[in-house]
Protein backbone atom coordinates (compact mmCIF):
# COMPACT_ATOMS: atom_id res chain seq x y z
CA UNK A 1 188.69 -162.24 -95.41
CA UNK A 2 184.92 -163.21 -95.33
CA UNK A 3 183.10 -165.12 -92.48
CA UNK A 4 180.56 -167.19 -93.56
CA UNK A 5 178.22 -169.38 -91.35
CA UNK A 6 177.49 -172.61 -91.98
CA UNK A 7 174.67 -175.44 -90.34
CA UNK A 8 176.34 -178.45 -89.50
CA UNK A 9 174.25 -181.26 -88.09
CA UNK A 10 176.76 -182.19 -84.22
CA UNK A 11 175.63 -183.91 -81.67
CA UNK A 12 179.16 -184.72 -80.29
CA UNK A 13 182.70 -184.18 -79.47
CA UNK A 14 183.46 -186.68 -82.26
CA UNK A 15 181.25 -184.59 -84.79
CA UNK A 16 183.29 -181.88 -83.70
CA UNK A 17 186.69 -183.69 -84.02
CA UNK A 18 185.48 -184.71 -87.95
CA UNK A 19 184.90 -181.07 -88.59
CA UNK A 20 188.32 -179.96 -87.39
CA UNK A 21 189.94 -182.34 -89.44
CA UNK A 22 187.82 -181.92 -93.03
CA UNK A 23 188.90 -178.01 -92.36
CA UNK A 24 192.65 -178.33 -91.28
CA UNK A 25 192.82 -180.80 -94.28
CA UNK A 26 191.68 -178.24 -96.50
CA UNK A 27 193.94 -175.52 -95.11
CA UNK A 28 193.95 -171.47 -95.51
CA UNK A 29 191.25 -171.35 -92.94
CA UNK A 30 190.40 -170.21 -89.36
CA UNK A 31 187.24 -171.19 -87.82
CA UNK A 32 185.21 -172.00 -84.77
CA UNK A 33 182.74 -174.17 -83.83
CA UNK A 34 179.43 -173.70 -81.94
CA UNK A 35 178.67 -177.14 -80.82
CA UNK A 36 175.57 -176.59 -78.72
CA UNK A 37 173.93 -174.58 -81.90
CA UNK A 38 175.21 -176.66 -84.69
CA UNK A 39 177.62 -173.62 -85.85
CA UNK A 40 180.59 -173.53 -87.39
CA UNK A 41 181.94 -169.89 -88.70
CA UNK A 42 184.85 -170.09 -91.12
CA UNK A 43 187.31 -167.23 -91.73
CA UNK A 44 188.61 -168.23 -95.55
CA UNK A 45 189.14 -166.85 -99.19
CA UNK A 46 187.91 -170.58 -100.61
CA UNK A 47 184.67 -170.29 -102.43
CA UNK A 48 181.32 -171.05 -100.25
CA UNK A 49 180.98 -174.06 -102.93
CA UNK A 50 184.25 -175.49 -101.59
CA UNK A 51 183.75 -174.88 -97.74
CA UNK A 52 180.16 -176.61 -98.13
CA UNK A 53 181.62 -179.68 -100.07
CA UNK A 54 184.67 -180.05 -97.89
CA UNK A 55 181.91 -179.71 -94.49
CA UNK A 56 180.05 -182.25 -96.10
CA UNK A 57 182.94 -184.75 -96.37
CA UNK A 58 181.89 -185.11 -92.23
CA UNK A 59 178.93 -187.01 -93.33
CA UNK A 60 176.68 -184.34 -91.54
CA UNK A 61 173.94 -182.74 -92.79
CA UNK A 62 174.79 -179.17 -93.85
CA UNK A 63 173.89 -175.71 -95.34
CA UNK A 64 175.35 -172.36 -95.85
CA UNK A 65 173.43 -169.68 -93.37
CA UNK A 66 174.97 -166.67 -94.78
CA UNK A 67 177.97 -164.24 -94.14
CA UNK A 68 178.58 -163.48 -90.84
């Protein structure tokens, strides 16, 4: 299964907690999340296209960084 790593724009636990739920929502994933760096590395067969639409759902700015 790829990694890829994506920017999301955090500042909080909350930010955190709306990132966990777009992803659990969206299902057939496993990721973490690198608050302090504004991280978040998902493990998933779903197109980048869908992981970066679904991430933006959070209302965060966000970009793809690349495979991991």
């Amino acid at each position: 299964m790829p990694k890829h790593e994506f920017f999301v724009d955090m500042t909080c636990e909350g930010c955190l907690n709306a990132v966990t739920r777009v992803l659990n929502k969206l299902g057939g994933v496993q990721f973490e999340v690198d608050l302090p760096n504004k991280k978040v590395s998902i493990d998933s067969n779903h197109s980048v296209d869908t992981l970066l639409d679904t991430l933006k759902k959070t209302g965060k700015n966000t970009s793809y960084l690349g495979e991991k």
